[in-house]
C-alpha atoms as a PDB file:
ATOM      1  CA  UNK A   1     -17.908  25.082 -61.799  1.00  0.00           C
ATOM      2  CA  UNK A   2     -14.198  25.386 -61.204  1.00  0.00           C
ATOM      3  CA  UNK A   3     -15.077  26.968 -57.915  1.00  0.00           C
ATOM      4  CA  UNK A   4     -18.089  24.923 -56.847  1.00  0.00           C
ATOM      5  CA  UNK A   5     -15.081  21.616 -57.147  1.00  0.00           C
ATOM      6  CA  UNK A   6     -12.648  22.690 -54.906  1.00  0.00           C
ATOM      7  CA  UNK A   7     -15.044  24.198 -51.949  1.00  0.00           C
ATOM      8  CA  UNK A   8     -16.939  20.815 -51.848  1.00  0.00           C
ATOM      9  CA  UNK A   9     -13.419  18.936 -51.594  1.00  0.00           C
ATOM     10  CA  UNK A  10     -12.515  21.355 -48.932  1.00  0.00           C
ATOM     11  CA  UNK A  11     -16.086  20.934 -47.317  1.00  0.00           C
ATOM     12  CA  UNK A  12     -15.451  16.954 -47.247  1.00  0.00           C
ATOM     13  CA  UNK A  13     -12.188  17.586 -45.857  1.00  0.00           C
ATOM     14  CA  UNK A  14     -13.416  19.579 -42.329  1.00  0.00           C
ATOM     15  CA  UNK A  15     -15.978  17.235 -42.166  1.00  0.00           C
ATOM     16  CA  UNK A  16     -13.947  14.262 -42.373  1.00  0.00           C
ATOM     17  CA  UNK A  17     -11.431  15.994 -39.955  1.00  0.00           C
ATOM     18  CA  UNK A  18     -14.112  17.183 -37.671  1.00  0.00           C
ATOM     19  CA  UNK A  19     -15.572  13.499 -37.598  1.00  0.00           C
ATOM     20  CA  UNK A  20     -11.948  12.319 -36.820  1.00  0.00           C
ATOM     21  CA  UNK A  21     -11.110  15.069 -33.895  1.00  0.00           C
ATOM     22  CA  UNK A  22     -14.801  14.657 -31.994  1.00  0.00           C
ATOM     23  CA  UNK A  23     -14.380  11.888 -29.865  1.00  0.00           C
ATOM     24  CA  UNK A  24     -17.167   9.643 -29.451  1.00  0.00           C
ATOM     25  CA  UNK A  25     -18.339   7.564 -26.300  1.00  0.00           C
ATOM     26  CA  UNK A  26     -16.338   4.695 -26.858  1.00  0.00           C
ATOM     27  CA  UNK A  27     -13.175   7.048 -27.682  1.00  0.00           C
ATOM     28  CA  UNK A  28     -14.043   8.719 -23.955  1.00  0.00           C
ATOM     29  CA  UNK A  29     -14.681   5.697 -22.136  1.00  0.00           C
ATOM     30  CA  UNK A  30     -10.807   4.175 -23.721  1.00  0.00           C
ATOM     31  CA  UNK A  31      -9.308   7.147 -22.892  1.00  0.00           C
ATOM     32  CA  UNK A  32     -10.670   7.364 -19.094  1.00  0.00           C
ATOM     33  CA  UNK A  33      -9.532   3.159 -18.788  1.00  0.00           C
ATOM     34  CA  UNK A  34      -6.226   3.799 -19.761  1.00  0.00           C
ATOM     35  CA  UNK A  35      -5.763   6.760 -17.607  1.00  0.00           C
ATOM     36  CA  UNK A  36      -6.551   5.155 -14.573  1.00  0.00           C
ATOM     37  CA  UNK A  37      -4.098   1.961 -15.446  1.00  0.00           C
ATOM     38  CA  UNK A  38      -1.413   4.720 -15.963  1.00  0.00           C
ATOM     39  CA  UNK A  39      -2.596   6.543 -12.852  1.00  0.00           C
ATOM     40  CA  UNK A  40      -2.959   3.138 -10.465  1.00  0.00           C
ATOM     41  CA  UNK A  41       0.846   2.274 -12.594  1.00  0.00           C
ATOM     42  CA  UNK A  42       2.663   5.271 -11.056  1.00  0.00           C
ATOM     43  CA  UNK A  43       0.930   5.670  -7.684  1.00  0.00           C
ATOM     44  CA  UNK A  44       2.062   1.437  -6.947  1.00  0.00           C
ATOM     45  CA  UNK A  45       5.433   2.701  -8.691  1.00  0.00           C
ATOM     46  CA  UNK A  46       5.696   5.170  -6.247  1.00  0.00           C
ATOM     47  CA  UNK A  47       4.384   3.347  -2.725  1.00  0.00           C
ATOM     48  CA  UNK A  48       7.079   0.052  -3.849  1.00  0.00           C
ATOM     49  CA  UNK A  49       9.701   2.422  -5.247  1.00  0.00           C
ATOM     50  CA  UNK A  50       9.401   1.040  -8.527  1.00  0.00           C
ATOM     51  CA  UNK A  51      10.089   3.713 -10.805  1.00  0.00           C
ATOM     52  CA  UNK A  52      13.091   1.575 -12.557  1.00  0.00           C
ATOM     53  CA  UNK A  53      10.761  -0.987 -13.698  1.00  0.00           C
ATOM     54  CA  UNK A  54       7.869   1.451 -15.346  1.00  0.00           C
ATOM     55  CA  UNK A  55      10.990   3.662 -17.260  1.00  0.00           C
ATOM     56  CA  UNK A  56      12.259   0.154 -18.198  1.00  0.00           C
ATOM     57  CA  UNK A  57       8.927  -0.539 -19.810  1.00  0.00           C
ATOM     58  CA  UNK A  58       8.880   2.867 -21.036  1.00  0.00           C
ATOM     59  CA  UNK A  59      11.805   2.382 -23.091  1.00  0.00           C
ATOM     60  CA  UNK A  60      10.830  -1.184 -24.218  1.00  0.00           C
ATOM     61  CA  UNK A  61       7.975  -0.241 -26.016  1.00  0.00           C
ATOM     62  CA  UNK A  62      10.011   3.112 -27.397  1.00  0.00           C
ATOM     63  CA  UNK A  63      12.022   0.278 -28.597  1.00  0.00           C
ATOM     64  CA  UNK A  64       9.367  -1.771 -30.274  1.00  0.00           C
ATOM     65  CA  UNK A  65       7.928   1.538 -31.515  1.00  0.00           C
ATOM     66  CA  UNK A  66      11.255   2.409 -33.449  1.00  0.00           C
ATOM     67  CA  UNK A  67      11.641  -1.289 -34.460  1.00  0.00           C
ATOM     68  CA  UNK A  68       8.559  -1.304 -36.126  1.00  0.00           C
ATOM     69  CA  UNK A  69       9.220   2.082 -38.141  1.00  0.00           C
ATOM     70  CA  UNK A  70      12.574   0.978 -39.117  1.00  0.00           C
ATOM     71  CA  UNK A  71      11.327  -2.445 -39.445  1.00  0.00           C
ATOM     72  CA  UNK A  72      14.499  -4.087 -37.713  1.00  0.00           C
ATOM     73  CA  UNK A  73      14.163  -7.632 -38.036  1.00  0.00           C
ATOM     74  CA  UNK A  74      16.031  -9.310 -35.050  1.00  0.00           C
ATOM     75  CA  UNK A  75      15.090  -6.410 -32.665  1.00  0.00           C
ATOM     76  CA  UNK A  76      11.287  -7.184 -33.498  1.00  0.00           C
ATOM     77  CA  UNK A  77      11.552 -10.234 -33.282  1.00  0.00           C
ATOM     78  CA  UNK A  78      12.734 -10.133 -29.513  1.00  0.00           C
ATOM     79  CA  UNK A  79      10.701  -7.228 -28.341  1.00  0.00           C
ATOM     80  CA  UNK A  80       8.034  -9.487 -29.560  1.00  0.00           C
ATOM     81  CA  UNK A  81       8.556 -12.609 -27.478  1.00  0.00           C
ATOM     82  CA  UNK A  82       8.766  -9.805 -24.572  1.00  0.00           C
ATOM     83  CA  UNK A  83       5.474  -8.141 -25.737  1.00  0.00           C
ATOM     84  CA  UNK A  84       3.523 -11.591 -25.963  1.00  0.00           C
ATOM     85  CA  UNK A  85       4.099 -12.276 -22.518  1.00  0.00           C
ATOM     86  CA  UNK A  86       4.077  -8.727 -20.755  1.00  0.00           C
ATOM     87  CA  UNK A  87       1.062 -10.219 -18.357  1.00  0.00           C
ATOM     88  CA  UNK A  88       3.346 -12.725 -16.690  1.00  0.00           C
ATOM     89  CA  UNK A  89       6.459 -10.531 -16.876  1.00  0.00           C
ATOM     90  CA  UNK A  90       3.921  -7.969 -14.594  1.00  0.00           C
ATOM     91  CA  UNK A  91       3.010 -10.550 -12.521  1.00  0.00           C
ATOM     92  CA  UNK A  92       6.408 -11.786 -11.747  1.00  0.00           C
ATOM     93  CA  UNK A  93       7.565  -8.109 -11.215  1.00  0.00           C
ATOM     94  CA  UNK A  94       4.873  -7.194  -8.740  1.00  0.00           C
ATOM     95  CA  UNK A  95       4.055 -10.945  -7.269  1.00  0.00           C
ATOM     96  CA  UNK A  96       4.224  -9.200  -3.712  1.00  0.00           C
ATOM     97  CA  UNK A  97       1.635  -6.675  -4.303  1.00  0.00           C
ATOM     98  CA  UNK A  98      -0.839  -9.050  -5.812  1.00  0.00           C
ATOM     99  CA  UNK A  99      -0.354 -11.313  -2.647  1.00  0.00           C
ATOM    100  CA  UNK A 100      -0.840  -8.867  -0.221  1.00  0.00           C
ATOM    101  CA  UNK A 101      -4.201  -7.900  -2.843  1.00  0.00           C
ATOM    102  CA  UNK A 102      -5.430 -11.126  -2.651  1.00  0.00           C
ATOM    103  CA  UNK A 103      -4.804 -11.721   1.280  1.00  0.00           C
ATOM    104  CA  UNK A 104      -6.616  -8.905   1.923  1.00  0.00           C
ATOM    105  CA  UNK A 105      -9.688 -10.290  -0.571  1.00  0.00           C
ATOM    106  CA  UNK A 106      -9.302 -13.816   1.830  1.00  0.00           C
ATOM    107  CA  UNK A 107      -8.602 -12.263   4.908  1.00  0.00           C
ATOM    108  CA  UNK A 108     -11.832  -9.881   5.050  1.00  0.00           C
ATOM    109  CA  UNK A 109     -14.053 -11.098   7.582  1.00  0.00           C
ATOM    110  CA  UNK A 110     -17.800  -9.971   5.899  1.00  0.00           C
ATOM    111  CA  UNK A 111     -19.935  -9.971   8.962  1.00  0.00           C
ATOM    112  CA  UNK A 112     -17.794  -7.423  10.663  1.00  0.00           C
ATOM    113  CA  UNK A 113     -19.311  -5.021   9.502  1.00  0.00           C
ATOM    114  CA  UNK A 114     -22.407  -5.882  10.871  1.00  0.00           C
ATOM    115  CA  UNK A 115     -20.751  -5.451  14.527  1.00  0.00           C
ATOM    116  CA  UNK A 116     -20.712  -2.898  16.629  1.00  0.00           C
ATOM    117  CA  UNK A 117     -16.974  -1.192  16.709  1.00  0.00           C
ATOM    118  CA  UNK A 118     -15.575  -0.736  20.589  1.00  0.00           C
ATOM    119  CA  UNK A 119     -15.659   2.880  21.086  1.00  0.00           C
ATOM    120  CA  UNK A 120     -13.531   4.871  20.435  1.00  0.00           C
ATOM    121  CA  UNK A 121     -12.604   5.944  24.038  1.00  0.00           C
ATOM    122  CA  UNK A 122     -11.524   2.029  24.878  1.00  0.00           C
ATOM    123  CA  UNK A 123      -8.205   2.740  23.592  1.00  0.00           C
ATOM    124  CA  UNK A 124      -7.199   5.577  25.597  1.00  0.00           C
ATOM    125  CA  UNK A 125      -4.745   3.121  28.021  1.00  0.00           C
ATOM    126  CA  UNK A 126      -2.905   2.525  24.771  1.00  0.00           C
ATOM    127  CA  UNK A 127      -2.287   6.237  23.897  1.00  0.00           C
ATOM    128  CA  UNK A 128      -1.072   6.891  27.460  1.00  0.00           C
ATOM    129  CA  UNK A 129       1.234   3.903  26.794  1.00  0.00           C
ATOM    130  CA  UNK A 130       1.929   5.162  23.753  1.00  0.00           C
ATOM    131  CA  UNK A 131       2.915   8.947  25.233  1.00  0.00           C
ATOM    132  CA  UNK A 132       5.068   7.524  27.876  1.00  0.00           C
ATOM    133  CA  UNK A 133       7.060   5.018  25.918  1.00  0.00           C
ATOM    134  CA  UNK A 134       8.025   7.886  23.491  1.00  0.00           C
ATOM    135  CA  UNK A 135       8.797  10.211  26.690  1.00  0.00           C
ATOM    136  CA  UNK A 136      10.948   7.239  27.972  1.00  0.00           C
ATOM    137  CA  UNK A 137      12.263   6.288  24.307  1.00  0.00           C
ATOM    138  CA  UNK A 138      11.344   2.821  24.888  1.00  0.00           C
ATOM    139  CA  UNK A 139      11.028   0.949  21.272  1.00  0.00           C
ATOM    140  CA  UNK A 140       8.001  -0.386  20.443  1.00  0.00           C
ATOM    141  CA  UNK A 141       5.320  -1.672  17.820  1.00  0.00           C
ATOM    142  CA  UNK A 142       1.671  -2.151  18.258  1.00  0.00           C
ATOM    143  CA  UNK A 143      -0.805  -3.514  15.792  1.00  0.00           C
ATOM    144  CA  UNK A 144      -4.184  -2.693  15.679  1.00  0.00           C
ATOM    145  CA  UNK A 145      -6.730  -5.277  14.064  1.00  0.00           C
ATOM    146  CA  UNK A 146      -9.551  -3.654  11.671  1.00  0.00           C
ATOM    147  CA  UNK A 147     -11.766  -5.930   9.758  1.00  0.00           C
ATOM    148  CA  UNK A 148      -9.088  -8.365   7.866  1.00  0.00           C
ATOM    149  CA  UNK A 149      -8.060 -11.052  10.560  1.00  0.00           C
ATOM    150  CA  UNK A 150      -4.486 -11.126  11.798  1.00  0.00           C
ATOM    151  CA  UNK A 151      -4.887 -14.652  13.616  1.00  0.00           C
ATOM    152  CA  UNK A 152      -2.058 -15.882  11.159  1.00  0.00           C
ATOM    153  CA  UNK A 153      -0.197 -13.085  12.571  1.00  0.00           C
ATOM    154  CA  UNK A 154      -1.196 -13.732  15.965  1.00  0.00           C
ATOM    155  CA  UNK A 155       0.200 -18.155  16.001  1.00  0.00           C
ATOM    156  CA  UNK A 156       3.436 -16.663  15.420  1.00  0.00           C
ATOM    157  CA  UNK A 157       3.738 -15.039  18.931  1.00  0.00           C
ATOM    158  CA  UNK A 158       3.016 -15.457  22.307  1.00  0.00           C
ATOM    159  CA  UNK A 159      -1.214 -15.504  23.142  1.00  0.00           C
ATOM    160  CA  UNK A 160      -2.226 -13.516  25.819  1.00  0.00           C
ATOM    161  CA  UNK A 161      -5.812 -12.251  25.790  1.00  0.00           C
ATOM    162  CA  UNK A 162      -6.033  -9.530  28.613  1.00  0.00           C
ATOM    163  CA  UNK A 163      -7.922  -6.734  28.546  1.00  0.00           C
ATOM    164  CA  UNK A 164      -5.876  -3.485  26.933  1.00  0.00           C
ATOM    165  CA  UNK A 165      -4.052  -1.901  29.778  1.00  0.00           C
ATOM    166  CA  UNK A 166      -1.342   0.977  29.503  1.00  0.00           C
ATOM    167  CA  UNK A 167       0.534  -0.849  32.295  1.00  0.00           C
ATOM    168  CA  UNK A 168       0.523  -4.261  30.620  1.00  0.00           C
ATOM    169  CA  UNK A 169       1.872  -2.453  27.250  1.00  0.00           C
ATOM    170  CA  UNK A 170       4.722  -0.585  28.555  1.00  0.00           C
ATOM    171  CA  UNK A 171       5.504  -3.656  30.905  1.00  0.00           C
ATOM    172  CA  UNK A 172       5.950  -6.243  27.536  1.00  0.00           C
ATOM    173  CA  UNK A 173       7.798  -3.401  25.527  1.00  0.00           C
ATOM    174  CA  UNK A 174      10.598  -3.610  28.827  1.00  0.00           C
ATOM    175  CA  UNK A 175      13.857  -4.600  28.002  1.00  0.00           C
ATOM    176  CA  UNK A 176      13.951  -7.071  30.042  1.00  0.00           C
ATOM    177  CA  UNK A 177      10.755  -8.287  29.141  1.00  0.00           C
ATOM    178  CA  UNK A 178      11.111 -11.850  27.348  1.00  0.00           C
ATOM    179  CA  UNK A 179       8.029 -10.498  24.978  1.00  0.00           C
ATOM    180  CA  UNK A 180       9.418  -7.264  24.103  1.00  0.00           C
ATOM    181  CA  UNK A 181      10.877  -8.040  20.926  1.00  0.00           C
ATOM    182  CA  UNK A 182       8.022  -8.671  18.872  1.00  0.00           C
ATOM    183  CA  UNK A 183       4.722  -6.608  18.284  1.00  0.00           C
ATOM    184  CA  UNK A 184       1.576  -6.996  20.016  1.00  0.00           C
ATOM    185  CA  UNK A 185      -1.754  -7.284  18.317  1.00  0.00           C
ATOM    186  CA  UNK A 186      -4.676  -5.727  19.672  1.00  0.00           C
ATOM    187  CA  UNK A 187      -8.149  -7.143  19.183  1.00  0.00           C
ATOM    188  CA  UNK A 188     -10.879  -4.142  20.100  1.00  0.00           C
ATOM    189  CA  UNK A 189     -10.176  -3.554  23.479  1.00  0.00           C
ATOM    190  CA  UNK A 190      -7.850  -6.786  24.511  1.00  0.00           C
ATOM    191  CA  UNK A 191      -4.620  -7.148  24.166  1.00  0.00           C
ATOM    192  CA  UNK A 192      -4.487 -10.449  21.904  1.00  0.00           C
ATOM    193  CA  UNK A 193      -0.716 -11.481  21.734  1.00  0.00           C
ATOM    194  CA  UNK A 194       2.631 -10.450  22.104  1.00  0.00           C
ATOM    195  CA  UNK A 195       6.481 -11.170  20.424  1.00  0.00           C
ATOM    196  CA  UNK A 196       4.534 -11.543  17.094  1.00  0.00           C
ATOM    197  CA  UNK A 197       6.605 -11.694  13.851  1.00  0.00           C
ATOM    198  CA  UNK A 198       5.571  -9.668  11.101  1.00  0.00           C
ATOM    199  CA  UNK A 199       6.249  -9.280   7.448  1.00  0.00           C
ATOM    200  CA  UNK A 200       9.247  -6.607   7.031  1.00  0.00           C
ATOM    201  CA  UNK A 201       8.302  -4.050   3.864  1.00  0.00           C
ATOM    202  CA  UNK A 202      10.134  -4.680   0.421  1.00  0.00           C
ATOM    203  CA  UNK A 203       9.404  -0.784  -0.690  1.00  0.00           C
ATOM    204  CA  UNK A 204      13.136   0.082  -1.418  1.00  0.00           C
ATOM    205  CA  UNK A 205      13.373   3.457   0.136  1.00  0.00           C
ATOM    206  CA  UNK A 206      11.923   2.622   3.095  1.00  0.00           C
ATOM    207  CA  UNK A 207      14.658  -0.027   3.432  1.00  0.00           C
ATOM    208  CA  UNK A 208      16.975   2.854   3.190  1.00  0.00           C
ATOM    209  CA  UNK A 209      15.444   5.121   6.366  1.00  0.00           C
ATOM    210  CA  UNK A 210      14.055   2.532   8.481  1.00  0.00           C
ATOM    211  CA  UNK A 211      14.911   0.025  11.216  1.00  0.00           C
ATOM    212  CA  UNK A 212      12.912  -3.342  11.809  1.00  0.00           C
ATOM    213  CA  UNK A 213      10.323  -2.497  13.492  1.00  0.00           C
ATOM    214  CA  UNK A 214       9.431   0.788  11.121  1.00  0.00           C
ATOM    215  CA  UNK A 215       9.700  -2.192   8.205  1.00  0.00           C
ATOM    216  CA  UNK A 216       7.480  -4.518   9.997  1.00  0.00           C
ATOM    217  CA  UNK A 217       4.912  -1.836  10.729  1.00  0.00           C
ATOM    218  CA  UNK A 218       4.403  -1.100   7.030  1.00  0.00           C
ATOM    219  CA  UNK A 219       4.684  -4.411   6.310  1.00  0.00           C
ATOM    220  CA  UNK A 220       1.872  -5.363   7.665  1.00  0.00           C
ATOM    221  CA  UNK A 221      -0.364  -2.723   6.678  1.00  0.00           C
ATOM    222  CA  UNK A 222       0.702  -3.559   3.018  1.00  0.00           C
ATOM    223  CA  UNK A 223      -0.548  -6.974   3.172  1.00  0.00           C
ATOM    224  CA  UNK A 224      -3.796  -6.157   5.654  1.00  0.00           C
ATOM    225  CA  UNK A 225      -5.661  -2.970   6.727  1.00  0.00           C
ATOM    226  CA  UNK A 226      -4.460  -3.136  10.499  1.00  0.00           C
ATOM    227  CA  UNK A 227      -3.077   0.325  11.703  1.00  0.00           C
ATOM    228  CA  UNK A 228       0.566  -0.278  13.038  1.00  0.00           C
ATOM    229  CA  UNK A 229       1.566   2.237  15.818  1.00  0.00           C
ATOM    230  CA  UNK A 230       5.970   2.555  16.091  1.00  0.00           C
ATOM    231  CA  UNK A 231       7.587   3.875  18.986  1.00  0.00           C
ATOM    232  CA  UNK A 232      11.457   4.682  18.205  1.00  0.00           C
ATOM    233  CA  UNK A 233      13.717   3.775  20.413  1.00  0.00           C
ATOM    234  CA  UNK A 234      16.698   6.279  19.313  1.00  0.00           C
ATOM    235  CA  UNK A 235      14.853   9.288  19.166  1.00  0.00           C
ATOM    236  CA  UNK A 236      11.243   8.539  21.022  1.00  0.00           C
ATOM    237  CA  UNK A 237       9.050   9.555  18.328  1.00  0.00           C
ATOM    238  CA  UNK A 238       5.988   8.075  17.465  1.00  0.00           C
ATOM    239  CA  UNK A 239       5.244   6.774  13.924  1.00  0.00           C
ATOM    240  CA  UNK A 240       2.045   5.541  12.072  1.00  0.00           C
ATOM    241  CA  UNK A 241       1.255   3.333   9.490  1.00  0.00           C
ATOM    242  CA  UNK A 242      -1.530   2.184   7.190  1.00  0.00           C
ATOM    243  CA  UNK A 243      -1.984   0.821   3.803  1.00  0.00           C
ATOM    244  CA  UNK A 244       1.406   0.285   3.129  1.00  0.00           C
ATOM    245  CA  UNK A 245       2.608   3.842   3.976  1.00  0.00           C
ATOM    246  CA  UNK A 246       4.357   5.529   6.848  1.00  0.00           C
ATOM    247  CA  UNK A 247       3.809   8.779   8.829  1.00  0.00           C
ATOM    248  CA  UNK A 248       6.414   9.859  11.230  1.00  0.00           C
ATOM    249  CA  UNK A 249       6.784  12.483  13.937  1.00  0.00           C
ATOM    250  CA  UNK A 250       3.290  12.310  15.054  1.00  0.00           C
ATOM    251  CA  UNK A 251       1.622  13.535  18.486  1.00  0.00           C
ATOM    252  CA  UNK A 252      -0.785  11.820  20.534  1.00  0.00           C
ATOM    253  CA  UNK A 253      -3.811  13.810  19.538  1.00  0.00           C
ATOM    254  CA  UNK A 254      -3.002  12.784  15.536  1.00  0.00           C
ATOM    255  CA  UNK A 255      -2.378   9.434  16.865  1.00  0.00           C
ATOM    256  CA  UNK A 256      -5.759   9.815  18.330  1.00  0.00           C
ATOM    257  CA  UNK A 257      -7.353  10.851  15.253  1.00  0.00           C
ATOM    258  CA  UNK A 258      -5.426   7.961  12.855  1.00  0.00           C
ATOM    259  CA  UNK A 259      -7.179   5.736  15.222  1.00  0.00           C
ATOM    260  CA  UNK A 260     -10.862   7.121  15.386  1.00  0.00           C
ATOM    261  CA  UNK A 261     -10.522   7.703  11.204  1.00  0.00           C
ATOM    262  CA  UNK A 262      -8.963   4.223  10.515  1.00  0.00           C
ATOM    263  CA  UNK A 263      -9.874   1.319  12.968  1.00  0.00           C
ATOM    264  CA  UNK A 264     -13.428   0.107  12.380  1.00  0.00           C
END
């Protein structure tokens, strides 16, 4: 009997351990939720350059954490207050990035997707423009509308509505050109406006390596799905961006394929 006791406590114990260490569907499905928030959390951290913020958070709720244990008072009591509101304090951190969410939601035009997209060889006069402004080194931006309007965009330059013309392109991107210092927007295959302002990107790095128009052209693509084309003018190389990112140093045959991949 004194051995039958202590195997069935032992036998309870695995199987209440064994209960506790298989994870059941509910256990699964939490785990997989909070993954992706902490996933989606580091790749935004990472496009806006927010790393400071998430190891601030980190060590706020190490804080709390050690509060709690220790049960400090006063230190509780603040990280608390903080705590109870860490929905608006994310909101007011990343206000931009839920704008530029949301403008995309509004801007989406639905039936465009029931039209036919120009194809793809209708923008071939703006890679040749493309190829000889970075030859010449002659600075320029061009925007490229997808399915979210840019007619915002658009009222804040000069209208033009011509048909897309390598000529016409490196003509407005001309110094002397009264349009040049701007970006045009291109509407499938015309040439919608020109000397167009755009939002410049807050992402902190690429404040640190880029110029104006670089800024603009991601931007842009962080607030809409447009694909923004750059042309430097100090070193003639030709630039790409798209959903708030930038790729630099690219030839006209990538350019090519960004385009047939991206614009719809």
């Amino acid at each position: 009997m004194s051995f039958i006791l202590p195997n069935l406590s032992l036998f309870y114990c695995n199987a209440m351990i064994t209960q506790f260490i298989k994870p059941g569907a509910k256990d699964i499905i939490d785990i997989v939720v909070i993954w992706l928030i902490l996933y989606n959390m580091i790749l935004l951290a990472k496009r806006i350059g927010g790393y400071q913020i998430l190891i601030g958070l980190s060590l706020l709720a190490l804080l709390f954490l050690i509060a709690t244990y220790l049960q400090l008072g006063m230190t509780l009591a603040i990280t608390s207050i903080i705590t109870d509101y860490w929905i608006l304090l994310l909101a007011i951190l990343f206000q931009q990035e839920i704008r530029s969410a949301l403008a995309k939601i509004s801007n989406t035009n639905l039936l465009d997707s029931f039209r036919r997209s120009p194809k793809k060889s209708a923008y071939a006069p703006l890679i040749n423009a493309v190829d000889t402004m970075a030859f010449l080194k002659k600075g320029a931006i061009i925007i490229i509308e997808n399915k979210i309007k840019l007619n915002k965009y658009v009222n804040t330059g000069e209208r033009i509505d011509a048909n897309l013309s390598g000529k016409l392109l490196t003509s407005i991107f001309d110094k002397g050109s009264v349009l040049h210092d701007g970006a045009v927007i291109i509407r499938k295959d015309k040439i919608i406006a020109a000397k167009v302002v755009l939002p410049l990107s807050q992402n902190v790095e690429y404040r640190r390596q880029f110029g104006t128009r670089h800024l603009a052209a991601v931007g842009i693509t962080d607030e809409t799905d447009a694909l923004a084309i750059v042309v430097s003018e100090e070193t003639g190389l030709i630039s790409v961006a798209k959903e708030g990112t930038i790729q630099t140093g690219i030839n006209t045959q990538e350019l090519t394929q960004q385009i047939m991949e991206n614009v719809q």
